[in-house]
PDB file of N, CA and C in Angstrom:
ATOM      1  N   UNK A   1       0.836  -1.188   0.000  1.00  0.00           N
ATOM      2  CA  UNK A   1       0.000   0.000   0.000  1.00  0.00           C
ATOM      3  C   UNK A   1       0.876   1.246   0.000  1.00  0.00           C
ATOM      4  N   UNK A   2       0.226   2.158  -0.267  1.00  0.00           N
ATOM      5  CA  UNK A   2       1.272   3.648  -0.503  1.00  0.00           C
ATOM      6  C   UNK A   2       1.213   3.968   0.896  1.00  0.00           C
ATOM      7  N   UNK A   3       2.352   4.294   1.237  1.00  0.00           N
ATOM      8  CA  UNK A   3       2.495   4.604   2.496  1.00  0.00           C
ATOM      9  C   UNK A   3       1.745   6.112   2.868  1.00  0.00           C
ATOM     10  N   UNK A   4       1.828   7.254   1.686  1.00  0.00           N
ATOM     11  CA  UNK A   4       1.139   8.615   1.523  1.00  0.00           C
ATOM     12  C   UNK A   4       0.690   8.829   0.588  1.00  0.00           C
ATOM     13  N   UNK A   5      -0.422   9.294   0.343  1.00  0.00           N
ATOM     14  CA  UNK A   5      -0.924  10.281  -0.927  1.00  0.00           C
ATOM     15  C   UNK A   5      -0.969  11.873  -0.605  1.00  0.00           C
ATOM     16  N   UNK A   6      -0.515  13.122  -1.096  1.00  0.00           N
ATOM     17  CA  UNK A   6      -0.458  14.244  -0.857  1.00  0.00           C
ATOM     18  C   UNK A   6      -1.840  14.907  -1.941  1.00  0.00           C
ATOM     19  N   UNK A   7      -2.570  15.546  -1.824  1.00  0.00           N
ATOM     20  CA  UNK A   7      -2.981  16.678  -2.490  1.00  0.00           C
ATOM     21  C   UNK A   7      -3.665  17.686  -1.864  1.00  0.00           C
ATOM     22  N   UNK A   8      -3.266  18.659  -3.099  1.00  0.00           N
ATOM     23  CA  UNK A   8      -2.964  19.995  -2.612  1.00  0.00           C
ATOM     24  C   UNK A   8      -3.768  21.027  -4.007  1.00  0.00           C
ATOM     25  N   UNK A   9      -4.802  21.400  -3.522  1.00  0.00           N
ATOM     26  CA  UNK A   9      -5.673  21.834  -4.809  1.00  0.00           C
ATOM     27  C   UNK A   9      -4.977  23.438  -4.598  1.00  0.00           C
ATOM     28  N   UNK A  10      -4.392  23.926  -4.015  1.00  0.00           N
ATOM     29  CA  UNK A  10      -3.924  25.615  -3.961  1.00  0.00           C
ATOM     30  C   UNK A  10      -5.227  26.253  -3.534  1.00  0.00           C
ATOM     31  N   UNK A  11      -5.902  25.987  -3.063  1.00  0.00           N
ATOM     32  CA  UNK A  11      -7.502  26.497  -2.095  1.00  0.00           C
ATOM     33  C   UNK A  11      -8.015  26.430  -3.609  1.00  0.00           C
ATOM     34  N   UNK A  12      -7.922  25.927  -4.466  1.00  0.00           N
ATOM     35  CA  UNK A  12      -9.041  26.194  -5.647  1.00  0.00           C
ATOM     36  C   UNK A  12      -9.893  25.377  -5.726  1.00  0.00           C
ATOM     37  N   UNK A  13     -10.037  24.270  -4.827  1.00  0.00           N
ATOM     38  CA  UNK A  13     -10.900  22.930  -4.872  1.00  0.00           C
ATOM     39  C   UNK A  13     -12.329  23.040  -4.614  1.00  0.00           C
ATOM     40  N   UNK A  14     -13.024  22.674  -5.347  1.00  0.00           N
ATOM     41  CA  UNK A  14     -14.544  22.436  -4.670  1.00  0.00           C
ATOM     42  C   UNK A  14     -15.227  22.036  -4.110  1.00  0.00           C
ATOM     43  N   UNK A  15     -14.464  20.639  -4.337  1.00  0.00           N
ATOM     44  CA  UNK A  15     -14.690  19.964  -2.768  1.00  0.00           C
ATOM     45  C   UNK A  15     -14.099  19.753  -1.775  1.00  0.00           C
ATOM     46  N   UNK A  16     -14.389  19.691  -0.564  1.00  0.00           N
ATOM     47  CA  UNK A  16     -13.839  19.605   1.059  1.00  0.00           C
ATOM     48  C   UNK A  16     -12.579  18.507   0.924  1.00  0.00           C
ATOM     49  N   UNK A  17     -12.055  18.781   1.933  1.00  0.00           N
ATOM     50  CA  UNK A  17     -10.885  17.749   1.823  1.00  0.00           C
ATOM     51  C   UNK A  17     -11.391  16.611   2.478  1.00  0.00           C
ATOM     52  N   UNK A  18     -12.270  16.689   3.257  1.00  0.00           N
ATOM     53  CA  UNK A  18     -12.511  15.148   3.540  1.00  0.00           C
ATOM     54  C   UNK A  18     -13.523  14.446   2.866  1.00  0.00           C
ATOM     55  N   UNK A  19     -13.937  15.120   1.760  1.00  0.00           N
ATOM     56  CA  UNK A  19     -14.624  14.165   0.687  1.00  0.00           C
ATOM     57  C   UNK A  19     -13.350  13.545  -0.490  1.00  0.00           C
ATOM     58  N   UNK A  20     -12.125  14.532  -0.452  1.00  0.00           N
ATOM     59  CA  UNK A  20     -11.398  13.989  -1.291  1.00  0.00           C
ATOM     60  C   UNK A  20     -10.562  12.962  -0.367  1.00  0.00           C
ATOM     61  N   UNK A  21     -10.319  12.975   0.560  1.00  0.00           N
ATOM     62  CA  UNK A  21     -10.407  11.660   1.651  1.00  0.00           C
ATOM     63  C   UNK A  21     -10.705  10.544   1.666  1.00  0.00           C
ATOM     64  N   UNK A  22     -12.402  11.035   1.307  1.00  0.00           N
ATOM     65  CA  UNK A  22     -12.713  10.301   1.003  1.00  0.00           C
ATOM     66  C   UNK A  22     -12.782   9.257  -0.397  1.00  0.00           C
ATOM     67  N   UNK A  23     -12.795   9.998  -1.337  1.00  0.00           N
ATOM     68  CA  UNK A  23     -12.760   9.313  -2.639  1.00  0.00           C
ATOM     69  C   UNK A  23     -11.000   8.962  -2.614  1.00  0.00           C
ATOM     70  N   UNK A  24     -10.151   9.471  -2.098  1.00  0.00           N
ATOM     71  CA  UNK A  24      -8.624   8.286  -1.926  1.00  0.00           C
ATOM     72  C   UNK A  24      -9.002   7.041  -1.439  1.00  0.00           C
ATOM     73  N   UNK A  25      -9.788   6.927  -0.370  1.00  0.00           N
ATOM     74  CA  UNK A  25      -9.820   5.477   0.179  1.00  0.00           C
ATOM     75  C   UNK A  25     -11.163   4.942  -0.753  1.00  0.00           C
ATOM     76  N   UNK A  26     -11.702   5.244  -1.514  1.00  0.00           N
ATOM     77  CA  UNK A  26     -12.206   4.987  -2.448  1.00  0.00           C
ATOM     78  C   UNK A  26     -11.575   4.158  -3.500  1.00  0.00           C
ATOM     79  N   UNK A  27     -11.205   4.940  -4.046  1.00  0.00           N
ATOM     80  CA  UNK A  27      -9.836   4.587  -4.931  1.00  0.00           C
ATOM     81  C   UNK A  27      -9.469   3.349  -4.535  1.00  0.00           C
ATOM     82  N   UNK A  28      -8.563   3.294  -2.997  1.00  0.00           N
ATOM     83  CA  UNK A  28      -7.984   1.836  -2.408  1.00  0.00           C
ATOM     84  C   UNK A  28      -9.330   0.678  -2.822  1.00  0.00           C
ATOM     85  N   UNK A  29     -10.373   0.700  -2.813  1.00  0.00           N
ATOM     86  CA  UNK A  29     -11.582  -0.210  -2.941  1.00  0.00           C
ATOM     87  C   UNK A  29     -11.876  -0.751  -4.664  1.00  0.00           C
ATOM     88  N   UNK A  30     -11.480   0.719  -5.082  1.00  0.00           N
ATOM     89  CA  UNK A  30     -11.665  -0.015  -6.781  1.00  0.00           C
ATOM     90  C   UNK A  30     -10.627  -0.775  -7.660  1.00  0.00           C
ATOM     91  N   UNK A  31      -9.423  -0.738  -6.717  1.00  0.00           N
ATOM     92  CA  UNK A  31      -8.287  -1.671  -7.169  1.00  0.00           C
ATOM     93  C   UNK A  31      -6.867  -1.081  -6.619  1.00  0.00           C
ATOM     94  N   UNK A  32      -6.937   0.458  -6.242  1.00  0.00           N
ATOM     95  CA  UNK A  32      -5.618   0.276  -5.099  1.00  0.00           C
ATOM     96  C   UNK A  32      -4.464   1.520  -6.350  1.00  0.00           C
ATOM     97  N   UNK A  33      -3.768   2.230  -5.443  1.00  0.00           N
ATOM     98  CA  UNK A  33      -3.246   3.291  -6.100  1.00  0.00           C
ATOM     99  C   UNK A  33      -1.559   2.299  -6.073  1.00  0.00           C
ATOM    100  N   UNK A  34      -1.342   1.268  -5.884  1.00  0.00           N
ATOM    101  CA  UNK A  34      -0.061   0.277  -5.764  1.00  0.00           C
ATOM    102  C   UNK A  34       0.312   0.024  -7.452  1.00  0.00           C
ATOM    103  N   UNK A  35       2.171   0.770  -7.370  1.00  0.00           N
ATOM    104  CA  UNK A  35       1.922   0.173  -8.968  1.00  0.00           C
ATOM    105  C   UNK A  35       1.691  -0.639  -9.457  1.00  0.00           C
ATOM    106  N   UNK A  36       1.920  -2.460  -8.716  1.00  0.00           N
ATOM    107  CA  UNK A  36       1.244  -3.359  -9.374  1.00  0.00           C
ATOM    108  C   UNK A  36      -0.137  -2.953  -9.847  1.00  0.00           C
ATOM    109  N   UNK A  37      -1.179  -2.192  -8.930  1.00  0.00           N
ATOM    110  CA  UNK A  37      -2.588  -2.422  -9.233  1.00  0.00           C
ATOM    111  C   UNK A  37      -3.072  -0.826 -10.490  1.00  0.00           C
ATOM    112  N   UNK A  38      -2.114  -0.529 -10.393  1.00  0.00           N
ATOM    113  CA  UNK A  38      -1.810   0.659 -11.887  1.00  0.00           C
ATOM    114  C   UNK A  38      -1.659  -0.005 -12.658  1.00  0.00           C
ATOM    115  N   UNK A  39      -0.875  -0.817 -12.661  1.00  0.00           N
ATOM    116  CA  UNK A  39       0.106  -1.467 -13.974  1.00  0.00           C
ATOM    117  C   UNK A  39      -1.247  -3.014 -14.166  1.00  0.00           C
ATOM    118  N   UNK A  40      -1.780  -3.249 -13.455  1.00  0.00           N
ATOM    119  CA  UNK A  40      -2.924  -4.039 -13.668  1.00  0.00           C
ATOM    120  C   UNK A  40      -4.311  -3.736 -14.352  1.00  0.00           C
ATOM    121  N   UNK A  41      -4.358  -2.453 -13.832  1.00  0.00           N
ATOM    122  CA  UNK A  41      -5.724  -1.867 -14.227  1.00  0.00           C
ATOM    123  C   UNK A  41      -5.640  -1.105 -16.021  1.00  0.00           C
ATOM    124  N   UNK A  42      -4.005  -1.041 -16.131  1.00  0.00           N
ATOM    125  CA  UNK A  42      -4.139   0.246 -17.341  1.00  0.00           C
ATOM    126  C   UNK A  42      -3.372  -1.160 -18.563  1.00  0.00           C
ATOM    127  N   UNK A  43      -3.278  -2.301 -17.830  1.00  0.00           N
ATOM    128  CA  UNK A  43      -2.737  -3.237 -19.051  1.00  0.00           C
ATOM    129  C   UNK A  43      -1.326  -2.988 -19.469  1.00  0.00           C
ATOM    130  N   UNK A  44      -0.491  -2.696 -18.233  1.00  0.00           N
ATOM    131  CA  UNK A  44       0.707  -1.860 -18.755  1.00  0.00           C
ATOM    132  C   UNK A  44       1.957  -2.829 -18.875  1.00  0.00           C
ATOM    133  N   UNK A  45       1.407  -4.177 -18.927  1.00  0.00           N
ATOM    134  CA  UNK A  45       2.672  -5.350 -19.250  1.00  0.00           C
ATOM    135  C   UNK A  45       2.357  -5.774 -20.319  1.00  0.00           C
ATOM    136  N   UNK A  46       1.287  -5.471 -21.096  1.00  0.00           N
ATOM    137  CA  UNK A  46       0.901  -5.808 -22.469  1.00  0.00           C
ATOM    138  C   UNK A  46       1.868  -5.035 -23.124  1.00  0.00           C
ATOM    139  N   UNK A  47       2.706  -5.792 -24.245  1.00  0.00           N
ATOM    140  CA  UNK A  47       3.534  -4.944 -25.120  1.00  0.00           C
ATOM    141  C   UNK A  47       2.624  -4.264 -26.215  1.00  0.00           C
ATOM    142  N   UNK A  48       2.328  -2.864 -25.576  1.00  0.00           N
ATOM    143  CA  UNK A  48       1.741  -1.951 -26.598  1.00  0.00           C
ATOM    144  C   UNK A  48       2.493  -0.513 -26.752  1.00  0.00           C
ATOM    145  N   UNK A  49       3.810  -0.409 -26.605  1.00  0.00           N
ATOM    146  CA  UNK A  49       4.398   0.964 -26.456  1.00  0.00           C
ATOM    147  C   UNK A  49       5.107   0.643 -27.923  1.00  0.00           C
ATOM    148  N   UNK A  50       5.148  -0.354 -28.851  1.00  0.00           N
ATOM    149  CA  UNK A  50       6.241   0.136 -29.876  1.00  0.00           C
ATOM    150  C   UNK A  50       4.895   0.828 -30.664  1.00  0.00           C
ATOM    151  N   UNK A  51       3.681   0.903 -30.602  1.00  0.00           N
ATOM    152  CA  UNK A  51       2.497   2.091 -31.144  1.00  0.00           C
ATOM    153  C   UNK A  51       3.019   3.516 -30.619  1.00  0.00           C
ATOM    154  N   UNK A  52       3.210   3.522 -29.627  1.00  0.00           N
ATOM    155  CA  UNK A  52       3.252   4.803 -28.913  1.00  0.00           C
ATOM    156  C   UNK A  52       4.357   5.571 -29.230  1.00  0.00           C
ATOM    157  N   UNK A  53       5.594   4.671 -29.266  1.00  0.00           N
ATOM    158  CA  UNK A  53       7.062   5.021 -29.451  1.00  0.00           C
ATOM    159  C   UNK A  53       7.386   5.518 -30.845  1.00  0.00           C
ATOM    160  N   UNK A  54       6.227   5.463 -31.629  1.00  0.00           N
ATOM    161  CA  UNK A  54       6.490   5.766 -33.125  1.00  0.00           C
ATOM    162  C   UNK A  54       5.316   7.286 -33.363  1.00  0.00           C
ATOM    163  N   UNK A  55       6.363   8.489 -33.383  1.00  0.00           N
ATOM    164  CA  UNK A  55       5.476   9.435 -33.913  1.00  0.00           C
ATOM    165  C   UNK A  55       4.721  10.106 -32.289  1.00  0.00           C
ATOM    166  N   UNK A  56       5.165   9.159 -31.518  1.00  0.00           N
ATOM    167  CA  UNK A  56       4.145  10.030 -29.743  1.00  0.00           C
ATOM    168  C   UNK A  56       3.425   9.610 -30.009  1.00  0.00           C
ATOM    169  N   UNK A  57       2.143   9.848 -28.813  1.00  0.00           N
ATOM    170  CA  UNK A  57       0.847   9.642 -28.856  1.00  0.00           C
ATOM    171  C   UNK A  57      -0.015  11.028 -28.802  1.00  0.00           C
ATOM    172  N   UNK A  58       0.750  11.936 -28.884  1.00  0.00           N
ATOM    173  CA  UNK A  58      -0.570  13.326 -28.938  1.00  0.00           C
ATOM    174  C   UNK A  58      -1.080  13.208 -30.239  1.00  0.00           C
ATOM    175  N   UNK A  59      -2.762  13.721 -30.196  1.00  0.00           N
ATOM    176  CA  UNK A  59      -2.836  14.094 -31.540  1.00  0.00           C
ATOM    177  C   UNK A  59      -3.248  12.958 -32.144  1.00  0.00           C
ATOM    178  N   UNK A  60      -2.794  11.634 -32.027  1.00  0.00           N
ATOM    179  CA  UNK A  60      -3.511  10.936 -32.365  1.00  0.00           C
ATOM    180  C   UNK A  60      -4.682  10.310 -31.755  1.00  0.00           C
ATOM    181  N   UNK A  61      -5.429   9.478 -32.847  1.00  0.00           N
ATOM    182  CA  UNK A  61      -6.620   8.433 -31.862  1.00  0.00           C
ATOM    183  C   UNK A  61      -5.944   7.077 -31.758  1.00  0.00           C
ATOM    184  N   UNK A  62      -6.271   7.002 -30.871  1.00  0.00           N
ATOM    185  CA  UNK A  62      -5.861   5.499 -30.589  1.00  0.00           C
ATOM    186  C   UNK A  62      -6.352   4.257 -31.308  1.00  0.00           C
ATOM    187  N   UNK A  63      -5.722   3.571 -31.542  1.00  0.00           N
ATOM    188  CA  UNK A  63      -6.229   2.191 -32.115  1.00  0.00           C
ATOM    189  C   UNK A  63      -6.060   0.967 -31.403  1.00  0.00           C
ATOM    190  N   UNK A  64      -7.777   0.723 -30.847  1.00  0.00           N
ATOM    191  CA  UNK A  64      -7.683  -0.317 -30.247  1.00  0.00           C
ATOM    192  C   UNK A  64      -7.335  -0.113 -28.737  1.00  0.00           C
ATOM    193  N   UNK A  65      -6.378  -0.592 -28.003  1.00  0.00           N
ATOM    194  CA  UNK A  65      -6.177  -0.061 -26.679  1.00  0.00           C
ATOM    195  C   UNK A  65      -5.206   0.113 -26.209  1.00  0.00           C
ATOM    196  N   UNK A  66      -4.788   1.100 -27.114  1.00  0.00           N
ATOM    197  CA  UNK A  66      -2.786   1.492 -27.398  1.00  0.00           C
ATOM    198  C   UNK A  66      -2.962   2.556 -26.583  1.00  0.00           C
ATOM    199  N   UNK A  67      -3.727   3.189 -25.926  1.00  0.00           N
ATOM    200  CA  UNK A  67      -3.552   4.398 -24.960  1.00  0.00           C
ATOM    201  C   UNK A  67      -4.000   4.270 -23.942  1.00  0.00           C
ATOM    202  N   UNK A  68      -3.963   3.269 -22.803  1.00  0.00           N
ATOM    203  CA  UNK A  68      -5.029   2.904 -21.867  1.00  0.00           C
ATOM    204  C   UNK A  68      -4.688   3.964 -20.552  1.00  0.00           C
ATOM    205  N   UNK A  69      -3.606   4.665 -20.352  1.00  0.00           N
ATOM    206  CA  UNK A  69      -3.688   5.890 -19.712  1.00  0.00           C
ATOM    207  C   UNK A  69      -4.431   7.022 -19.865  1.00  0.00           C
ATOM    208  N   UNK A  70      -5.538   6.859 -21.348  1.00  0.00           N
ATOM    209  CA  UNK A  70      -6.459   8.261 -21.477  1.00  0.00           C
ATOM    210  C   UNK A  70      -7.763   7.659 -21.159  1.00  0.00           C
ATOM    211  N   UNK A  71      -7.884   6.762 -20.796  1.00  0.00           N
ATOM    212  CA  UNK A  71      -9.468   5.648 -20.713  1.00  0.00           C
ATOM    213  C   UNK A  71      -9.442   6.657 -19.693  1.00  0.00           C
ATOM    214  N   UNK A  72     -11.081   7.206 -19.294  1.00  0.00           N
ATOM    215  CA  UNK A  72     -11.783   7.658 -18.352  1.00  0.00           C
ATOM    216  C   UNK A  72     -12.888   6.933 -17.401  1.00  0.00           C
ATOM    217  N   UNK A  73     -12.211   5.340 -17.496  1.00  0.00           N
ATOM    218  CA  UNK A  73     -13.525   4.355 -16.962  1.00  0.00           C
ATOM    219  C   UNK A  73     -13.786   4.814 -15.650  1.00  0.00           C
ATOM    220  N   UNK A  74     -13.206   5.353 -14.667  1.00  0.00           N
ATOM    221  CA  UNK A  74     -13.521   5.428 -13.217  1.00  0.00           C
ATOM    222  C   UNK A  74     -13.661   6.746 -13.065  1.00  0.00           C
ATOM    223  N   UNK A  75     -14.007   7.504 -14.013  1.00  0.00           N
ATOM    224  CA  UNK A  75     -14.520   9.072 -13.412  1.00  0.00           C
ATOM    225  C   UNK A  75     -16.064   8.671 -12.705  1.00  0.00           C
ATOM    226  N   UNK A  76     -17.106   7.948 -12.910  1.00  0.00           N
ATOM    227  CA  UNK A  76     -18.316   7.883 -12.676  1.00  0.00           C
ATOM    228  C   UNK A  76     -17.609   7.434 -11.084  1.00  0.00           C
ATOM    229  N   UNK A  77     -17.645   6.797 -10.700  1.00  0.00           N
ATOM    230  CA  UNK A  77     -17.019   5.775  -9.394  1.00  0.00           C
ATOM    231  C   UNK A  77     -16.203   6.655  -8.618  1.00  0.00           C
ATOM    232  N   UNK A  78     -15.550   7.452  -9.132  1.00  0.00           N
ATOM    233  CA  UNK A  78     -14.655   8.803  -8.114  1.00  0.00           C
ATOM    234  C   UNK A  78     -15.742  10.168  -7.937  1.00  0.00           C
ATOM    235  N   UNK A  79     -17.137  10.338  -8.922  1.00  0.00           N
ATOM    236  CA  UNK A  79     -17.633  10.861  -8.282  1.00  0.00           C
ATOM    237  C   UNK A  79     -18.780  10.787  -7.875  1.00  0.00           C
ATOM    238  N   UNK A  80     -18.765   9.571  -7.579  1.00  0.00           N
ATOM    239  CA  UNK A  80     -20.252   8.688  -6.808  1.00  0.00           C
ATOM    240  C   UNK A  80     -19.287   8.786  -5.200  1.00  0.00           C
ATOM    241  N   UNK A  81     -18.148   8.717  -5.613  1.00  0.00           N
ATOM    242  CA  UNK A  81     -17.254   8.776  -4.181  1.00  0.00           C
ATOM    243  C   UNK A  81     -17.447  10.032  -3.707  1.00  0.00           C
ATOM    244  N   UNK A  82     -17.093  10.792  -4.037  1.00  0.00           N
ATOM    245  CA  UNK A  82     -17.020  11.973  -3.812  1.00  0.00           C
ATOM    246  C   UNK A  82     -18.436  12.673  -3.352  1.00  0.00           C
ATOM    247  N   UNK A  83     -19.442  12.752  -4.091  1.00  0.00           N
ATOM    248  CA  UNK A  83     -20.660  12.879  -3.429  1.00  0.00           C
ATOM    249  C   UNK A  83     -21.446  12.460  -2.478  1.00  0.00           C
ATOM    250  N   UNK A  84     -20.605  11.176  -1.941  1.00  0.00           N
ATOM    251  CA  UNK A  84     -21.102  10.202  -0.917  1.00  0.00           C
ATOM    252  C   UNK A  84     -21.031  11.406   0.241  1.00  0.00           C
TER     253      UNK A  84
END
């Protein structure tokens, strides 16, 4: 487990810090901020970087699931957290 998570919105945040508290230990529930469970969730031992390594990835669309760091699957779930 991560021993710390820091954030620090510069007072610009909208929500309270202990809802973002809350949605961290959230987070720990939907699979865990541990790089194994990064590197699990985003498919990141699948050899898909010689796509990426050619030309970058800005700017383009992805093909298939050569960019799984821009997937937005858990925005719904961080703010079902968050509103809790």
């Amino acid at each position: 487990k991560p021993l710390s998570l820091y954030v620090d919105t510069h007072e610009t945040g909208t929500v309270g810090d202990d809802k973002i508290e809350a949605a961290i230990m959230a987070i720990g529930k939907l699979g865990g901020l541990t790089p194994r469970a990064i590197r699990t969730h985003l498919g990141l031992n699948k050899p898909i970087y010689r796509q990426t390594a050619a030309y970058g990835h800005f700017g383009r669309k992805p093909v298939g699931d050569s960019f799984p760091w821009e997937r937005t699957d858990l925005v719904d779930d961080l703010k079902a957290a968050l509103a809790a």
